[in-house]
N, C-alpha and C. Protein backbone atom coordinates (compact mmCIF):
# COMPACT_ATOMS: atom_id res chain seq x y z
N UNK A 1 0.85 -1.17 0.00
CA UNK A 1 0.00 0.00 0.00
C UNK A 1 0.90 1.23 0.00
N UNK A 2 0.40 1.85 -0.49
CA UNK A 2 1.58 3.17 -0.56
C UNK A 2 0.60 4.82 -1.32
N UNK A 3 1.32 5.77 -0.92
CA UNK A 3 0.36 6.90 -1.75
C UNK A 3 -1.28 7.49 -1.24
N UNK A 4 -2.04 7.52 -2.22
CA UNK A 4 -3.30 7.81 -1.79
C UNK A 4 -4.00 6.59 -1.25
N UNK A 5 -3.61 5.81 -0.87
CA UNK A 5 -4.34 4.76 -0.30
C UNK A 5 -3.81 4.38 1.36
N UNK A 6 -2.29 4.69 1.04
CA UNK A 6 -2.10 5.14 2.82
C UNK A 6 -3.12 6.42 3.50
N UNK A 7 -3.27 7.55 2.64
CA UNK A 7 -3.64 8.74 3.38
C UNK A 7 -5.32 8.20 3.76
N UNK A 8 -6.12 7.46 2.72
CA UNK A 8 -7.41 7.26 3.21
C UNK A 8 -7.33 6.48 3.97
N UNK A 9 -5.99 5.36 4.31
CA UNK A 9 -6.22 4.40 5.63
C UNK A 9 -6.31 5.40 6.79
N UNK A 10 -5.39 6.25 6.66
CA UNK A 10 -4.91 7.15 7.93
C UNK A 10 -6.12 8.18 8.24
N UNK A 11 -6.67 8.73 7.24
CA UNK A 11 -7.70 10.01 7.76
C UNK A 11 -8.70 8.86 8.11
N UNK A 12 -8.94 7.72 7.39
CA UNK A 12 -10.42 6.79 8.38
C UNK A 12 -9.88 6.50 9.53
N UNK A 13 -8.53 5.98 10.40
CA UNK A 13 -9.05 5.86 11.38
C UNK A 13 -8.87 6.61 12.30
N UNK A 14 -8.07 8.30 11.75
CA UNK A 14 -7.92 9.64 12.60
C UNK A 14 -9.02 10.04 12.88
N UNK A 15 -10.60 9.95 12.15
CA UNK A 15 -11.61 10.52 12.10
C UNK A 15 -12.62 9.60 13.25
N UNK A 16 -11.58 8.24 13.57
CA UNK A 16 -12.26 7.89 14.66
C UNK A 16 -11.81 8.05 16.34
N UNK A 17 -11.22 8.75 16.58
CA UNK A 17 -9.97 8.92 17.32
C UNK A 17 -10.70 10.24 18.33
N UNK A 18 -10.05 10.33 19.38
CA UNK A 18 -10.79 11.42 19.92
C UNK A 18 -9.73 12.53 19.74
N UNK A 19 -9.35 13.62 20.69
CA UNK A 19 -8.66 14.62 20.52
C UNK A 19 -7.55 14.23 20.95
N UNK A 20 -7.18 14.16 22.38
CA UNK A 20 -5.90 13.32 22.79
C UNK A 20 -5.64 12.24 21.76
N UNK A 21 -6.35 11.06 21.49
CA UNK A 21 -5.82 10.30 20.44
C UNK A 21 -4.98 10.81 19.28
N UNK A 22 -5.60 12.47 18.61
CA UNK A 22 -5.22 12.72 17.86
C UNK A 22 -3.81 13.64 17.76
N UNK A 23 -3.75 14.23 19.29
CA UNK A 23 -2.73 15.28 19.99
C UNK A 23 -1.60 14.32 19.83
N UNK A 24 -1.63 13.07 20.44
CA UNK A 24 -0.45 12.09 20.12
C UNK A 24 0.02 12.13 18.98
N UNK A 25 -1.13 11.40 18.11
CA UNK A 25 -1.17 11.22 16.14
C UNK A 25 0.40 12.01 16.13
N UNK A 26 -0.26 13.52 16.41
CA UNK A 26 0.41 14.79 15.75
C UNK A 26 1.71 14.51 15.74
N UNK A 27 1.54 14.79 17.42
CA UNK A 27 3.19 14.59 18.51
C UNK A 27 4.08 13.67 17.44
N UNK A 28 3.23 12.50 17.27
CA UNK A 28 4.48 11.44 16.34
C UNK A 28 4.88 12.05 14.81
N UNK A 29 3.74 12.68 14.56
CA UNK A 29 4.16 12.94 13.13
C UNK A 29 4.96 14.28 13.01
N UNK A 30 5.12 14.86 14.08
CA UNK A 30 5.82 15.85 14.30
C UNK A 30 7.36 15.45 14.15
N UNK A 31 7.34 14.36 15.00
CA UNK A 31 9.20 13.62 15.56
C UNK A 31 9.58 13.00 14.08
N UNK A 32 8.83 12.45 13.33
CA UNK A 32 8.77 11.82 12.32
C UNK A 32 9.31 13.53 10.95
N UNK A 33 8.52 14.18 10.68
CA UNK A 33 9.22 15.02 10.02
C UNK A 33 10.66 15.71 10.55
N UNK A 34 10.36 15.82 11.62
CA UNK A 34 12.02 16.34 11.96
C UNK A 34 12.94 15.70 11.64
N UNK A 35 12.97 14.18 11.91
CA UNK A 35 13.86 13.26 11.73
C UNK A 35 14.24 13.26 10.38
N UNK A 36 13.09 13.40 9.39
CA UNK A 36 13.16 13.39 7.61
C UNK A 36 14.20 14.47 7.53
N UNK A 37 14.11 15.62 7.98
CA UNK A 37 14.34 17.02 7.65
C UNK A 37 16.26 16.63 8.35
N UNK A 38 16.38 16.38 9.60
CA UNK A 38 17.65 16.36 10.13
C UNK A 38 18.85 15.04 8.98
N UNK A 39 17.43 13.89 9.16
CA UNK A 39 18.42 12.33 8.89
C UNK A 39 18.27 12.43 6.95
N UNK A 40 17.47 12.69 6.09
CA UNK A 40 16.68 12.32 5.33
C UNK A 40 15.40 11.63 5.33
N UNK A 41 14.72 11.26 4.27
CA UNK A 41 13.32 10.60 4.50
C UNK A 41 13.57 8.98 4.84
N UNK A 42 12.70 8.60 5.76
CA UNK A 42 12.88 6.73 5.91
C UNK A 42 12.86 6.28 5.25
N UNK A 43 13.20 5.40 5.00
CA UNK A 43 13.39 4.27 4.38
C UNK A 43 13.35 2.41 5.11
N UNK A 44 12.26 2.33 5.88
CA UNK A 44 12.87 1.09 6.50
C UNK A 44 13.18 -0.04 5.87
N UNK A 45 13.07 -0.33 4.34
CA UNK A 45 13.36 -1.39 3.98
C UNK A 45 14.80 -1.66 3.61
N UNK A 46 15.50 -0.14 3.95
CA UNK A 46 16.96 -0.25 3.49
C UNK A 46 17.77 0.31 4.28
N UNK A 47 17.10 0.79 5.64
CA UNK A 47 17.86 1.33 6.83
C UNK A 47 18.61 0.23 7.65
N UNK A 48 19.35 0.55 7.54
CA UNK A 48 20.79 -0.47 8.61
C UNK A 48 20.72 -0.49 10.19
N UNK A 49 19.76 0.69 10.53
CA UNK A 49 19.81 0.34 12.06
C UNK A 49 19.24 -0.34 13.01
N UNK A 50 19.39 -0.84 13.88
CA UNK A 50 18.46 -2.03 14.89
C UNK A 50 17.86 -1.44 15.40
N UNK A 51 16.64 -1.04 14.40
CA UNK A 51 15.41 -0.79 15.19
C UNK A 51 15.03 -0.87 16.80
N UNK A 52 14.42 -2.33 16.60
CA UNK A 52 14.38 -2.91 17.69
C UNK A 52 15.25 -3.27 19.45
N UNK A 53 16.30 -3.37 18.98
CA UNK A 53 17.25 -3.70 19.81
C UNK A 53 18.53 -2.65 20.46
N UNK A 54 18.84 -1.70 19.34
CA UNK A 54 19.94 -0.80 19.80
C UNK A 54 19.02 0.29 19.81
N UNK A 55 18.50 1.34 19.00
CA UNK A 55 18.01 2.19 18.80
C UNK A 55 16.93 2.52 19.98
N UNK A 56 16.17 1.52 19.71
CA UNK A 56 15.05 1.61 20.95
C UNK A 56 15.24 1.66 22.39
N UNK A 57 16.74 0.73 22.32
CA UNK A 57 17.02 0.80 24.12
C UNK A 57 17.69 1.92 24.17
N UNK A 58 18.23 2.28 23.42
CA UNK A 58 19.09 3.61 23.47
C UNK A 58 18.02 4.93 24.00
N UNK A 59 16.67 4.97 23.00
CA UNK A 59 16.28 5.90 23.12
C UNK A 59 15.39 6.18 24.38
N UNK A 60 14.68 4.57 24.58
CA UNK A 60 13.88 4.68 26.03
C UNK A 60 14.77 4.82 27.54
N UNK A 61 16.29 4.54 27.62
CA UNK A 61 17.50 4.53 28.00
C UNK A 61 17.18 6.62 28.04
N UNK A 62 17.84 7.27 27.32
CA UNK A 62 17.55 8.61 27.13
C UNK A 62 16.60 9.07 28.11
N UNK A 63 15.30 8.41 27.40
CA UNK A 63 13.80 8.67 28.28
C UNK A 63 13.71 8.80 29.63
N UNK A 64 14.65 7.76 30.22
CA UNK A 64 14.68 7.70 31.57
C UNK A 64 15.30 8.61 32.01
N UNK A 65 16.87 9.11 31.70
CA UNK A 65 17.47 10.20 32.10
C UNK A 65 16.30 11.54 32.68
N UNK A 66 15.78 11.97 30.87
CA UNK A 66 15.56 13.15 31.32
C UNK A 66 14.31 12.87 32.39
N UNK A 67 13.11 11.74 32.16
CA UNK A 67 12.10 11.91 33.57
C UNK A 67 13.11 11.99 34.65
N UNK A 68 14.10 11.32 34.91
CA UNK A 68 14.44 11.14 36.34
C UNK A 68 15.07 12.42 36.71
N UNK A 69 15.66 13.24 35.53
CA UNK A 69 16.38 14.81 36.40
C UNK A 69 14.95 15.59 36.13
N UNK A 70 14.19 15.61 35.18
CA UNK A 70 12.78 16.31 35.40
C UNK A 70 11.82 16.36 36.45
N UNK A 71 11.92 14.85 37.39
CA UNK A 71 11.23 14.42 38.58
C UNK A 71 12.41 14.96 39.90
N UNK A 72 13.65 15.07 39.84
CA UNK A 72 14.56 15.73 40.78
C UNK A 72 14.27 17.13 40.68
N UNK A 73 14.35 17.70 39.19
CA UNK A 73 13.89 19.37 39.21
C UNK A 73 12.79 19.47 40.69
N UNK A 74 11.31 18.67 39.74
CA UNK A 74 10.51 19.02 40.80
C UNK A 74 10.46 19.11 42.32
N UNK A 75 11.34 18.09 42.73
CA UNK A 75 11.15 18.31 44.33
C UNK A 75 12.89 19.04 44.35
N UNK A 76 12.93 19.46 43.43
CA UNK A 76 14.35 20.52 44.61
C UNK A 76 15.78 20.37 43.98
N UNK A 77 15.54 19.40 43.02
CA UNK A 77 17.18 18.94 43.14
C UNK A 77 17.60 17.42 44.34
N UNK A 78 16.78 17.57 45.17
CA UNK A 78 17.51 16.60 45.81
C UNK A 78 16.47 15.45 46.23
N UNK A 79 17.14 14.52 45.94
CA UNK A 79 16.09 12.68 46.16
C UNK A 79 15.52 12.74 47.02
């Protein structure tokens, strides 16, 4: 599937979605153009990186950092 037949999969089931559902949508398609704009456009059938395994732990790895100094901000700086 590819083209105008992705966009009618995507607006049918955005149109079922509530607002938060769709605030997310955005959020991703937001991270998703930046990435085009910084890396080039995806390609996953010819991208070399481990998705799954390096990339992902790397990035939820990241994730944790900043909640955990974001959750120290809040109470003070200190544990």
């Amino acid at each position: 599937m590819s083209g105008p037949a992705l966009w009618r999969e995507l607006a049918g089931i955005a149109c079922q979605l509530g607002d938060d559902e769709l605030r997310v949508l955005v959020r991703i398609a937001e991270r998703l153009r930046f990435g085009a704009r910084v890396y080039g456009a995806l390609r996953v059938a010819t991208d070399t990186r481990a998705f799954r395994t390096k990339e992902a732990r790397e990035e939820l790895e990241d994730a944790l950092v900043y909640l955990a100094c974001a959750w120290l901000k809040e109470q003070g700086g200190d544990p």
